[in-house]
Protein backbone atom coordinates (compact mmCIF):
# COMPACT_ATOMS: atom_id res chain seq x y z
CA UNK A 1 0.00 0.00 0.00
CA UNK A 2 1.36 3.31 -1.06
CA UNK A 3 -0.09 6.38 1.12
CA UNK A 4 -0.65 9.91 -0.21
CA UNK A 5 1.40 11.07 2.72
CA UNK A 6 4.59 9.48 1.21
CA UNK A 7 4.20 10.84 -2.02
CA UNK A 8 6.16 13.68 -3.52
CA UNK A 9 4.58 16.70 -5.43
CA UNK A 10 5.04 15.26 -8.94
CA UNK A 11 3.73 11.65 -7.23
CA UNK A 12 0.80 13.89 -5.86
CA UNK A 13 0.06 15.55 -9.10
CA UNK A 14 -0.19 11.58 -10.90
CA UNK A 15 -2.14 10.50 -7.95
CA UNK A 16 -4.81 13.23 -8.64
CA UNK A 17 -5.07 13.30 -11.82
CA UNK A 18 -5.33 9.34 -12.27
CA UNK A 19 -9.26 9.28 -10.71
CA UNK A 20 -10.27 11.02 -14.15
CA UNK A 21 -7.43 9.59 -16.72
CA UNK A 22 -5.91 13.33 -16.97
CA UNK A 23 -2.64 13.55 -18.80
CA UNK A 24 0.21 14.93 -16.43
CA UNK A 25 3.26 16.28 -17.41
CA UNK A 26 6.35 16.71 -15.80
CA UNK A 27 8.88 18.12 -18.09
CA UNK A 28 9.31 22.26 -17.65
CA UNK A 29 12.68 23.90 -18.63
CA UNK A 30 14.34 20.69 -20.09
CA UNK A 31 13.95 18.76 -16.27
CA UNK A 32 11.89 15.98 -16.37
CA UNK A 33 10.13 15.12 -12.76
CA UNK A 34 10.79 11.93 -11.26
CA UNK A 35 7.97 9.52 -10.64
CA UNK A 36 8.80 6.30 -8.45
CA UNK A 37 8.00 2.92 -10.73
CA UNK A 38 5.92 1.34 -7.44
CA UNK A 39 3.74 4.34 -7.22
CA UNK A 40 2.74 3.84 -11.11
CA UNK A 41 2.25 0.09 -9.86
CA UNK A 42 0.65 0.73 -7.59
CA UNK A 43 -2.27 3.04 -8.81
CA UNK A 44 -2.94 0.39 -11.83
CA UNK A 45 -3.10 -2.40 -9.07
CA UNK A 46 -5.50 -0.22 -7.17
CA UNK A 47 -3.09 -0.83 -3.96
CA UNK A 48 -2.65 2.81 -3.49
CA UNK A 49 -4.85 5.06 -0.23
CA UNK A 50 -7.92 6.34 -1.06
CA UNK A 51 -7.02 10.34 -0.90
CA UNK A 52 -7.51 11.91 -4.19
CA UNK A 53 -9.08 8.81 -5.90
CA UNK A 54 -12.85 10.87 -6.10
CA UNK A 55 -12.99 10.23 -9.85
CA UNK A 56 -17.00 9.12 -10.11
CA UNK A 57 -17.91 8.98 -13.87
CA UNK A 58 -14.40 9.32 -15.48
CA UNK A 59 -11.72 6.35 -17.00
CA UNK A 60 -9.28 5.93 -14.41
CA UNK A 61 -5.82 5.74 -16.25
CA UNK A 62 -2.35 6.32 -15.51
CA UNK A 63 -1.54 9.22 -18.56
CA UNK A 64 1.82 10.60 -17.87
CA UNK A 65 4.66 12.33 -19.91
CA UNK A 66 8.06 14.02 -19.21
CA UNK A 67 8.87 11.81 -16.42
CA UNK A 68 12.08 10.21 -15.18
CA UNK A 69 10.43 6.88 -13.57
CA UNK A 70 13.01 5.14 -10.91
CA UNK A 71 13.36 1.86 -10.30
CA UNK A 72 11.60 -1.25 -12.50
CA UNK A 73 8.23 -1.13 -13.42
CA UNK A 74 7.15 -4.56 -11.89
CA UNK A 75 3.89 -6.08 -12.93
CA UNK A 76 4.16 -9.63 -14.14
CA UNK A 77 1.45 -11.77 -13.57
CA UNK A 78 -1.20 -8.30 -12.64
CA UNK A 79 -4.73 -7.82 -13.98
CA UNK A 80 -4.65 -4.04 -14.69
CA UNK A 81 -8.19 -2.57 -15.66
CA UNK A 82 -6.85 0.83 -16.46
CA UNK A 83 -4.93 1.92 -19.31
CA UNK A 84 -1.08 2.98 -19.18
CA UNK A 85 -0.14 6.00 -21.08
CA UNK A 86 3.69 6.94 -20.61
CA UNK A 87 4.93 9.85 -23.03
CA UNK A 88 8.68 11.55 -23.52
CA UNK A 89 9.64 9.48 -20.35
CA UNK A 90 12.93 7.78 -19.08
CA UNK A 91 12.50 4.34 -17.45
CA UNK A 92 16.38 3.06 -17.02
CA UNK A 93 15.28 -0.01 -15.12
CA UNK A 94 12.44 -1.27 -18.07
CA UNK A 95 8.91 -2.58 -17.95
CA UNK A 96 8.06 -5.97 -16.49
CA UNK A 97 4.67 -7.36 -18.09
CA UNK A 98 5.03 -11.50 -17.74
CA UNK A 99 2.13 -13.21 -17.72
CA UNK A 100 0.42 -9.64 -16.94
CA UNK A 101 -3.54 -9.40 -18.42
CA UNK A 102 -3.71 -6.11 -19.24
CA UNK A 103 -5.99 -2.94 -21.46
CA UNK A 104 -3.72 -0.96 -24.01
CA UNK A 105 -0.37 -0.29 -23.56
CA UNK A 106 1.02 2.99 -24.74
CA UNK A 107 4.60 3.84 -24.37
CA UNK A 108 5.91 6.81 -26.73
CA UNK A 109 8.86 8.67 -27.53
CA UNK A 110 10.75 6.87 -24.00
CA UNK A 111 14.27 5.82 -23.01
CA UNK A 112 13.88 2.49 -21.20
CA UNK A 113 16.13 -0.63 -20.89
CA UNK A 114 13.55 -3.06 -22.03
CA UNK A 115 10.27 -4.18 -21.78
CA UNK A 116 9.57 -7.70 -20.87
CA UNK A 117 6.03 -9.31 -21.56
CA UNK A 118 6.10 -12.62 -22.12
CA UNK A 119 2.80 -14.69 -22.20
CA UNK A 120 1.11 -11.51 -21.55
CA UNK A 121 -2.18 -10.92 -23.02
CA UNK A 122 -3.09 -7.62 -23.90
CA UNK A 123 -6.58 -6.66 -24.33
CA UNK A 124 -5.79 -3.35 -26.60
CA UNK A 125 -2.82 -1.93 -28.45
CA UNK A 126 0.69 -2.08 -27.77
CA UNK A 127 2.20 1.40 -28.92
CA UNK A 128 5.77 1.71 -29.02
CA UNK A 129 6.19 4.55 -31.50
CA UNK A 130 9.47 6.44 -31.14
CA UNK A 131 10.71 4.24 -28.29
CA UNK A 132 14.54 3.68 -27.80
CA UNK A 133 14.83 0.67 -26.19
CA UNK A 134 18.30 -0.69 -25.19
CA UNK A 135 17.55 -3.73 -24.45
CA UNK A 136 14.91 -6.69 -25.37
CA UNK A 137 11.12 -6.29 -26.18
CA UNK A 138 10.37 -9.88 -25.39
CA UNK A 139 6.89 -11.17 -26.32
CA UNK A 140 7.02 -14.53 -26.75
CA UNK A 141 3.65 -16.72 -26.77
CA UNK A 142 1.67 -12.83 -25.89
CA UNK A 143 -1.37 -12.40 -26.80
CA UNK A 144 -2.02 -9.18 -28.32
CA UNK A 145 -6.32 -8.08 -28.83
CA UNK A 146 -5.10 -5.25 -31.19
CA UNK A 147 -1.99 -3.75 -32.91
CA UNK A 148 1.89 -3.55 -32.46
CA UNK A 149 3.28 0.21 -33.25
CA UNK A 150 6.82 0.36 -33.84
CA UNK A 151 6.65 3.10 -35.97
CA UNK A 152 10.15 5.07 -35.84
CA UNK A 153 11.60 3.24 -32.76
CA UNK A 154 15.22 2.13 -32.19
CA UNK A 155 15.79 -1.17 -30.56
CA UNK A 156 18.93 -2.79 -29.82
CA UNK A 157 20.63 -5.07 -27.57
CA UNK A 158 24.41 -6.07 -27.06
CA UNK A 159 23.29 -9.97 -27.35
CA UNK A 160 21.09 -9.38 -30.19
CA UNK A 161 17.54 -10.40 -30.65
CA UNK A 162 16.21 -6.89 -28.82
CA UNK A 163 12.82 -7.77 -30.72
CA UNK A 164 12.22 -11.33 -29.35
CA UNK A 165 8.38 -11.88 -30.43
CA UNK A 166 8.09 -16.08 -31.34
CA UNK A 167 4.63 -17.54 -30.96
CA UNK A 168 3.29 -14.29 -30.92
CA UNK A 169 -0.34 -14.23 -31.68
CA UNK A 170 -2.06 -10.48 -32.87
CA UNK A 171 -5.47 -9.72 -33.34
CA UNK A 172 -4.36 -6.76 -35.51
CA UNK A 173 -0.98 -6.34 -37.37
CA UNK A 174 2.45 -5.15 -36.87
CA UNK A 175 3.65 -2.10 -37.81
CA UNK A 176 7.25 -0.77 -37.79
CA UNK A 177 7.22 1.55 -40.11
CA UNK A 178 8.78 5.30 -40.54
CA UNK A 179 12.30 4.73 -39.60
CA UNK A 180 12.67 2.03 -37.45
CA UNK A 181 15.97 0.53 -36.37
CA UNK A 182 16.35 -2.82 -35.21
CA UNK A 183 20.06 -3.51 -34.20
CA UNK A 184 19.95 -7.46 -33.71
CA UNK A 185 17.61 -8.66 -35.53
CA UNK A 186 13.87 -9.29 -35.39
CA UNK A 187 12.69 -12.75 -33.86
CA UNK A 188 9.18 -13.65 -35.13
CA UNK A 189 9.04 -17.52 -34.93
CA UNK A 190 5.69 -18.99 -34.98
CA UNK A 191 3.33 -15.84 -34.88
CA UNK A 192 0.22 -15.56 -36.00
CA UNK A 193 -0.34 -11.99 -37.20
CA UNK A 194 -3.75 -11.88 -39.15
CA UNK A 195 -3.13 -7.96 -39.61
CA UNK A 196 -0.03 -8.45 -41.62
CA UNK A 197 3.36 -7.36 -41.04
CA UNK A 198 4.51 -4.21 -42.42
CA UNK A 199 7.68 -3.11 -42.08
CA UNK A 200 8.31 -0.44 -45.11
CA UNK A 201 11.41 2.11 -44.75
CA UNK A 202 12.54 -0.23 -41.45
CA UNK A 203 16.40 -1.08 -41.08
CA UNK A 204 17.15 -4.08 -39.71
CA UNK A 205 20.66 -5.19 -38.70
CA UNK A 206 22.14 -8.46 -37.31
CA UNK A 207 25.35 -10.33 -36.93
CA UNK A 208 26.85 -11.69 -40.28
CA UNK A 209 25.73 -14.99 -40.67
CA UNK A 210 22.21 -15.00 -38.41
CA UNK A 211 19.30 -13.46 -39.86
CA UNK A 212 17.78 -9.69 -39.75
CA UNK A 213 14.08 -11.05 -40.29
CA UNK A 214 13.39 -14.24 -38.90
CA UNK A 215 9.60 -15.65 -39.70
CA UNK A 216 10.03 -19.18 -39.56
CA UNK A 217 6.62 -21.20 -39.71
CA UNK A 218 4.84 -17.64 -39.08
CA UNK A 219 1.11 -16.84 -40.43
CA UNK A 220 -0.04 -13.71 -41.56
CA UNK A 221 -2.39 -12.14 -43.52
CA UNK A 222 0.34 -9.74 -45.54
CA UNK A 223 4.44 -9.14 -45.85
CA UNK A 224 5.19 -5.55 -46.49
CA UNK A 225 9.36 -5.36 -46.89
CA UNK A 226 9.22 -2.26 -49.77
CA UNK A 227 9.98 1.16 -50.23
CA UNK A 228 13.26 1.56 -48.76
CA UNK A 229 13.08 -1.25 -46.06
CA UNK A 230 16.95 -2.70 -45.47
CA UNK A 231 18.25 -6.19 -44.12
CA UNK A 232 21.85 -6.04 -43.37
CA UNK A 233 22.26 -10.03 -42.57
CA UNK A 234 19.41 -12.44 -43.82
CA UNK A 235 15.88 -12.55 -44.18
CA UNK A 236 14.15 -15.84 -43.20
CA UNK A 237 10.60 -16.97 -44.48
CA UNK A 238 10.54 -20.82 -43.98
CA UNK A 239 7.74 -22.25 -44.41
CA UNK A 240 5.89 -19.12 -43.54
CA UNK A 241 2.19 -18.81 -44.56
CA UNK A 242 0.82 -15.63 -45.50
CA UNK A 243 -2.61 -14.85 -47.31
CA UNK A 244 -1.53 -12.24 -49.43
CA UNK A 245 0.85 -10.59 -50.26
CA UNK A 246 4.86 -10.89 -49.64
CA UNK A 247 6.77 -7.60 -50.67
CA UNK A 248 10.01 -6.66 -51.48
CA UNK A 249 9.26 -3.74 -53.76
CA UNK A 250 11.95 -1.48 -53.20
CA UNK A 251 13.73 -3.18 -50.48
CA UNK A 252 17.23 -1.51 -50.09
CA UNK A 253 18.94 -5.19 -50.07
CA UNK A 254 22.65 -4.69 -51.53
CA UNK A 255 25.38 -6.07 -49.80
CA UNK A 256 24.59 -6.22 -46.40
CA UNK A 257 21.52 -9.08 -47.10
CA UNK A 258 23.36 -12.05 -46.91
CA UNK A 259 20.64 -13.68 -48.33
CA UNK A 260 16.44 -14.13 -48.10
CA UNK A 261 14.92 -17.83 -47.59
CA UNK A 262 11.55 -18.46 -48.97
CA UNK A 263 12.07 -22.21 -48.83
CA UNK A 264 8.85 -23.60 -48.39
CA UNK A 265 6.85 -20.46 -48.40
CA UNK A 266 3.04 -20.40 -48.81
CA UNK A 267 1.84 -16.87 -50.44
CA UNK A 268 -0.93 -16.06 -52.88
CA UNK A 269 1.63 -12.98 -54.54
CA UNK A 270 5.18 -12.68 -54.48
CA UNK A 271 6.48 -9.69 -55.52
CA UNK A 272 10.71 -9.78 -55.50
CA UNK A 273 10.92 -6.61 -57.08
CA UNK A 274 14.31 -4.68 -54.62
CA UNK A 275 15.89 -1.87 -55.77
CA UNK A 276 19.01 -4.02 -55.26
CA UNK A 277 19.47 -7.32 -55.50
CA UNK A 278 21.16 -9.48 -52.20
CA UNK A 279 24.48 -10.54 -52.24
CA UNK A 280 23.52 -13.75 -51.06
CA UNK A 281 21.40 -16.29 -52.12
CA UNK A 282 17.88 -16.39 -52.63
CA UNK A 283 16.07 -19.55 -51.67
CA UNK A 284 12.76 -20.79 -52.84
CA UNK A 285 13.10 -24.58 -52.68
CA UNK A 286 9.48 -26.20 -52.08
CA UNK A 287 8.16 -22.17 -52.43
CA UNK A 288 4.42 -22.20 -53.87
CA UNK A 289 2.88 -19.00 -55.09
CA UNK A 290 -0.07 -18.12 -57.07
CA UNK A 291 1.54 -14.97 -58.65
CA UNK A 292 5.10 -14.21 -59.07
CA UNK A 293 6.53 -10.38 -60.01
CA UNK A 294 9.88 -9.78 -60.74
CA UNK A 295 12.58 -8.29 -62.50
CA UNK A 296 15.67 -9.15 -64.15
CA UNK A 297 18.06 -7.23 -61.81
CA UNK A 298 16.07 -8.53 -58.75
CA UNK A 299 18.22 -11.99 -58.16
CA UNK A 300 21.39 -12.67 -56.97
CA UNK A 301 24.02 -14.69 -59.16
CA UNK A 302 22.85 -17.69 -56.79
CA UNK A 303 18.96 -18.85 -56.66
CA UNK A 304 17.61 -22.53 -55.30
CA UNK A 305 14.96 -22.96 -57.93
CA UNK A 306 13.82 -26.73 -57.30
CA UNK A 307 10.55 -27.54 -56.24
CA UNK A 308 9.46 -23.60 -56.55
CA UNK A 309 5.79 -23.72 -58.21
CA UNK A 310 4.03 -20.54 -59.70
CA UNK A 311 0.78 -20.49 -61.18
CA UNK A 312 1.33 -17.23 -63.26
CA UNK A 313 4.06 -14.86 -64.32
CA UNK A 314 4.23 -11.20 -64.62
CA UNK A 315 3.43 -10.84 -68.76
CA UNK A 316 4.34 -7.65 -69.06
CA UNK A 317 7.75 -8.62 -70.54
CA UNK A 318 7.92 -9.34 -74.25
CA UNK A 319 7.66 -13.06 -74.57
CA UNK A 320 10.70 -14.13 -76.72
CA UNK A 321 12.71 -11.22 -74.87
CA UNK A 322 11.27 -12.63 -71.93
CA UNK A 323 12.28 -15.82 -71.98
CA UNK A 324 15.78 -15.33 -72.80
CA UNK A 325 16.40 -13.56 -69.00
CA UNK A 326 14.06 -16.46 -68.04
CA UNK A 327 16.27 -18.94 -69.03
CA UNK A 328 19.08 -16.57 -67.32
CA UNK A 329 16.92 -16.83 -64.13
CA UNK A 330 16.68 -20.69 -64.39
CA UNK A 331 20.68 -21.59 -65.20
CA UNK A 332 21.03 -19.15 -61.57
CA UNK A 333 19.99 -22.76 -60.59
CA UNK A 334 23.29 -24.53 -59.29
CA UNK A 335 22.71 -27.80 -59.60
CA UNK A 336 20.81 -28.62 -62.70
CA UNK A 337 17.06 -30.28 -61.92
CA UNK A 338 14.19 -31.17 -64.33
CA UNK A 339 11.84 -29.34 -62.53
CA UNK A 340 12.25 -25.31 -62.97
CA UNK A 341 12.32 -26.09 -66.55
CA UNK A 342 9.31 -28.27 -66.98
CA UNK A 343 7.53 -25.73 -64.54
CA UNK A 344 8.39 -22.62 -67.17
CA UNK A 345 7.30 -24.48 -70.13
CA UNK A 346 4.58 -25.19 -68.63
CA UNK A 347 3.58 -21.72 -67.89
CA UNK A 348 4.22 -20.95 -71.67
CA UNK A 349 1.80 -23.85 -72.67
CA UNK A 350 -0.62 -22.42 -70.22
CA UNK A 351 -0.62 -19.20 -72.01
CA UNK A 352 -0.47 -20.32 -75.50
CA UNK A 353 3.13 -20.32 -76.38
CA UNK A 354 3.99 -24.11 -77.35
CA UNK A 355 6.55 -22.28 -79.22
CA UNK A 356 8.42 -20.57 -76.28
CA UNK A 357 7.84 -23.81 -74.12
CA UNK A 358 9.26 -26.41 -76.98
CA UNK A 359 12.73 -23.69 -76.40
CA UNK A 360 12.73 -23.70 -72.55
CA UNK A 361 12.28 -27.56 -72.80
CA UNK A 362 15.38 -27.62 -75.36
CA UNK A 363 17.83 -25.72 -73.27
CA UNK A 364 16.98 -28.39 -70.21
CA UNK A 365 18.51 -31.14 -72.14
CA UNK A 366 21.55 -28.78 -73.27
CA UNK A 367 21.79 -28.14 -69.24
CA UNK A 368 21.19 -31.97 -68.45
CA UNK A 369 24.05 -32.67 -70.66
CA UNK A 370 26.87 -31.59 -68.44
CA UNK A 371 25.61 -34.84 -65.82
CA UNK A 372 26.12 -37.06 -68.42
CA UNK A 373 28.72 -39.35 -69.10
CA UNK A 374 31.23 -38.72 -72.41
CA UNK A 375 28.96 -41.70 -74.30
CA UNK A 376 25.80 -40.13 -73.68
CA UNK A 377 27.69 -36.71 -73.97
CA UNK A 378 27.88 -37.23 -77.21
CA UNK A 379 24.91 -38.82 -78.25
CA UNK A 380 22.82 -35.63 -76.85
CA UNK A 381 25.42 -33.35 -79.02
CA UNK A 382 23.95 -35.74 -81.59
CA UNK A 383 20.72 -34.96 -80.82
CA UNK A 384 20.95 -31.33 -80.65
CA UNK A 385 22.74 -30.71 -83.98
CA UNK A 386 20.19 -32.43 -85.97
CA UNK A 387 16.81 -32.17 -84.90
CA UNK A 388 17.45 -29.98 -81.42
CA UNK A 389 16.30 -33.53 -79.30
CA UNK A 390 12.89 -33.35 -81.04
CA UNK A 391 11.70 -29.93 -80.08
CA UNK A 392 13.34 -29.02 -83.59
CA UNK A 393 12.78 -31.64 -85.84
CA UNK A 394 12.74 -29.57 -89.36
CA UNK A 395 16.38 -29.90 -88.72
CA UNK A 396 16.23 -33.09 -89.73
CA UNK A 397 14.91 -31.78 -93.25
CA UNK A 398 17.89 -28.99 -93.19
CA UNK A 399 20.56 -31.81 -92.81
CA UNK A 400 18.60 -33.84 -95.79
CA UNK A 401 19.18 -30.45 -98.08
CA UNK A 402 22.54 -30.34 -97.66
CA UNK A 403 23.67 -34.02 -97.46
CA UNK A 404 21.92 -33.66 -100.69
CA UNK A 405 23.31 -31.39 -102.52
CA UNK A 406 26.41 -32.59 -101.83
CA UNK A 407 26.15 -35.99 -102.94
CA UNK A 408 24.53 -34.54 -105.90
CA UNK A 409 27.27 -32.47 -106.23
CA UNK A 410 29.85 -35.61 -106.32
CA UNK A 411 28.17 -37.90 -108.01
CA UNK A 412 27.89 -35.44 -111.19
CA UNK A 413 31.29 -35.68 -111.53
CA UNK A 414 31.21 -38.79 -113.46
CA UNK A 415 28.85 -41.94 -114.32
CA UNK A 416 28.92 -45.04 -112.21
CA UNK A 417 28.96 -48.75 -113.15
CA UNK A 418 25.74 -50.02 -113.57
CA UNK A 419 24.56 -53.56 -111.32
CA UNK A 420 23.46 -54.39 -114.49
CA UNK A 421 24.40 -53.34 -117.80
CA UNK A 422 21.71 -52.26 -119.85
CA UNK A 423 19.02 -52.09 -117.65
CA UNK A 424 17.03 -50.08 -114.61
CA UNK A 425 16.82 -46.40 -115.24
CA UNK A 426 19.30 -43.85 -116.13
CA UNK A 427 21.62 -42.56 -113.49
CA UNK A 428 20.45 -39.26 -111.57
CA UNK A 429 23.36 -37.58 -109.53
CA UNK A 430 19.77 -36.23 -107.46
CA UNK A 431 18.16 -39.14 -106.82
CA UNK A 432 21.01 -41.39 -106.28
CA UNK A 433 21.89 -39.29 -103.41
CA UNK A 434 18.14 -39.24 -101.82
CA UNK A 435 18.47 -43.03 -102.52
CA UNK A 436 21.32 -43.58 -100.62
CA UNK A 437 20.06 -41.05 -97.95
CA UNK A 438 17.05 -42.44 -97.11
CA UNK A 439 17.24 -45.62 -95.13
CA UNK A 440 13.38 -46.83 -96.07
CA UNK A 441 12.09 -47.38 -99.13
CA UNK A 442 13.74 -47.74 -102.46
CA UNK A 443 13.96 -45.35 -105.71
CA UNK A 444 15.65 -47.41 -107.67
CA UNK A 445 19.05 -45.78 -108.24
CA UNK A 446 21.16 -47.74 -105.30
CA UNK A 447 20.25 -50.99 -106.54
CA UNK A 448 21.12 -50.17 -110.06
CA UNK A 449 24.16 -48.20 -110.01
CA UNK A 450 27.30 -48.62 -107.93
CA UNK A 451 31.14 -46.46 -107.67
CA UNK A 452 33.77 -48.95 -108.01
CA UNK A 453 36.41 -46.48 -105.68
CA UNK A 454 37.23 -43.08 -105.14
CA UNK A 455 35.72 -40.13 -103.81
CA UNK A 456 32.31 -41.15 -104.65
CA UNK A 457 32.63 -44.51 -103.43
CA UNK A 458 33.39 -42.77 -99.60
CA UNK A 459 30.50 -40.15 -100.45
CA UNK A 460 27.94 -43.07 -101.06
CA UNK A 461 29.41 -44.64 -97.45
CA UNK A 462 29.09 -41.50 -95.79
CA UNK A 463 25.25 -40.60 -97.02
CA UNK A 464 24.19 -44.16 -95.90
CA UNK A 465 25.75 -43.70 -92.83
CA UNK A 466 23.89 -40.35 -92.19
CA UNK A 467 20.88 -41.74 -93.17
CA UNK A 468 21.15 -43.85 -90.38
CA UNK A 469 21.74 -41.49 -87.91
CA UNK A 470 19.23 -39.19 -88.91
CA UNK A 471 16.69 -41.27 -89.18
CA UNK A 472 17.66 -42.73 -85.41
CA UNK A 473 17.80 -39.23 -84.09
CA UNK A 474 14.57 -38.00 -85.28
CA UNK A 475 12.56 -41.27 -84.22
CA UNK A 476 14.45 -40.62 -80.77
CA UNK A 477 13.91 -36.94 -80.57
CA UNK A 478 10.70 -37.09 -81.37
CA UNK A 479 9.27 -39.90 -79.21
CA UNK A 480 11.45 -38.07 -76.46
CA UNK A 481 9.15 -34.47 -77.08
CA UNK A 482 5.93 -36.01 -77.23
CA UNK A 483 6.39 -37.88 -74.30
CA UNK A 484 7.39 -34.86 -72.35
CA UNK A 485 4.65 -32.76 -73.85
């Protein structure tokens, strides 16, 4: 029990004014007025004497500003029924709310050393606006009814971590917007924040090698990381859910983002769109989104591609144009794996563009080919060259021209001896070349004419040979592309 007797003026001035919820301020001529942390305690805990507490008809509420509050505010594990309103104060020995059920929390434009609120639930808002904090904001498994304000506040703590928030659960969102500073790192583990997060123009920093944003297995209804929002360490998504929207439009990422993890990520819109890309990796292994925006200077030189699924690209690209820095995007991939590919083609054949997909599906076998061994090597150099492993097969007709016209161009040199003399039809320098050529079927020229030695003799050997091959390759390639499309 705190008497009225004990209390000094500025104590005596709170004291009155908290009957009616009256805002009381301490600071005149740069001196703020010092307020003990029990007697704040104890007038939210209604454990204070009963002079000056005639406040019939008003909102009791503690509503004070310009203070320098001694000593730690200690109420873990109280019920409060009245508000707390604490503006432009200093509180050096922090905020104790563990376990505490309490109405809305409002501390603004304050010094204090931390503020500690662990499975608290809090039936209102939790303002922190223009807080420096230097120390931890710990609200693990708290339960907050409305918003969290962070708007413009500077946290940081030697150990890191100052914003320490896993299993969180929000009724509203999270806002840290307008200049905050985080100097450790943000710890959001497991929350459920069906307001969204929205962290626009924030600055996070944390130790090389840990992460700036950590959302691991976190639900929300929206990710806001744009216009001007920095990570100097990593940014990690896994296996997050979120209902809307994830954001990096404009996210200042450059060198200090050692990298952003969106492996198994669960989002209707991604929209990787920084005005720089990280210098680390970006990973999206097992990432599903409905809608993915991008741009071409958005990725790093390194990007885990396997397993990501998209049901529809940004189309305002050209297509052909478009596909080129798609393919770009895709050989980012280090490891080479099926699945990008066949995932971009078939977003082409989605749209209508067999065309573009038959090319995406072409440059997976030329990437496939480095995992081969120097047999099957060459084979798919085979395959490329002549009918581009099916996805090209007028090549085949190309090779056919020219094969051609150079055994036409032989064989005209001179006559050859027929099988047998006097009969079958006259030699054609054309047709005997088709007739060697073409493996199947018969124009009559092979049987009936043959070239003893010489050049032509070899030509003859070599169209035969090609025939072969061709003839192979296209049955190959083209059993190969229809069985993949």
């Amino acid at each position: 029990m705190v008497s009225y007797a004990e209390l000094s003026p500025d104590e005596r001035a709170l004291w009155d004014a908290f009957p009616e919820g009256r805002r009381v301020e301490l600071r005149a001529g740069g001196e703020r007025g010092a307020v003990r942390a029990r007697v704040i305690a104890a007038l939210l805990l209604g454990h204070a004497g009963p002079e000056g507490r005639d406040g019939a008809g008003a909102v009791p509420a503690v509503r004070l500003a310009g203070a320098r509050v001694t000593g730690r505010l200690e109420l873990a594990g109280a019920e409060l029924a009245c508000a707390l309103h604490l503006e432009d104060c200093v509180i050096a020995d922090g905020v104790n709310l563990t376990g505490a059920l309490t109405r809305s929390i409002c501390v603004r434009e304050s010094e204090l050393s931390g503020l500690h609120a662990q499975m608290a639930r809090i039936g209102g808002r939790l303002d922190l606006r223009g807080c420096t904090v230097r120390g931890r904001v710990v609200l693990r498994n708290a339960r907050i009814d409305g918003e969290l304000v962070l708007d413009g506040a500077e946290l940081s703590h030697a150990e890191g971590k100052p914003l320490d928030a896993g299993g969180l659960e929000m009724g509203g969102g999270v806002w840290g917007q307008h200049g905050l500073v985080v100097d450790g790192g943000v710890r959001l583990r497991g929350a459920r924040l069906p307001g969204g997060l929205f962290l626009d123009g924030a600055r996070l920093r944390a130790a090389r090698g840990t992460a700036a944003l950590q959302l691991e297995n976190a639900a929300l209804a929206a990710l806001h990381l744009g216009a001007g929002f920095t990570a100097e360490g990593g940014v990690s998504l896994r296996g997050a859910r979120v209902e809307g929207e994830v954001s990096f439009a404009g996210a200042a990422l450059g060198e200090g983002c050692t990298g952003v993890d969106l492996t198994r990520l669960r989002a209707t819109e991604l929209a990787f769109t920084p005005a720089s890309a990280p210098a680390g990796p970006v990973r999206l292994q097992g990432c599903r989104v409905e809608i993915l925006r991008d741009h071409p200077d958005a990725w790093p030189p390194v990007v885990g591609l396997q397993g990501f699924v998209y049901e529809w690209l940004d189309p305002r690209d050209d297509a052909r144009d478009g596909t080129a820095r798609r393919l770009a995007w895709l050989r980012r991939e280090p490891e080479y794996s099926p699945q990008p590919y066949e995932q971009l083609a078939g977003w082409y054949r989605r749209v209508g563009h067999d065309d573009l997909a038959r090319r995406v599906l072409l440059a997976r076998q030329r990437r496939r080919r480095a995992t081969l061994g120097p047999l099957e090597r060459a084979w798919s150099r085979l395959l490329d060259v002549t009918v581009g492993f099916g996805y090209r097969p007028q090549r085949a007709l190309l090779w056919v021209l020219l094969l051609t016209a150079l055994g036409t161009a032989v064989f005209s040199a001179g006559t050859p001896k027929p099988v047998k003399p006097g009969e079958g039809a006259p030699f054609s320098p054309l047709v005997y070349a088709l007739d060697l050529l073409v493996p199947l079927g018969n124009l009559g020229q092979r049987s009936a004419w043959y070239w003893p030695d010489g050049l032509q003799r070899g030509t003859a050997y070599l169209l035969i040979a090609a025939g072969w091959l061709l003839t192979t390759a296209l049955v190959a390639g083209v059993t190969r592309a229809l069985s993949k499309n």
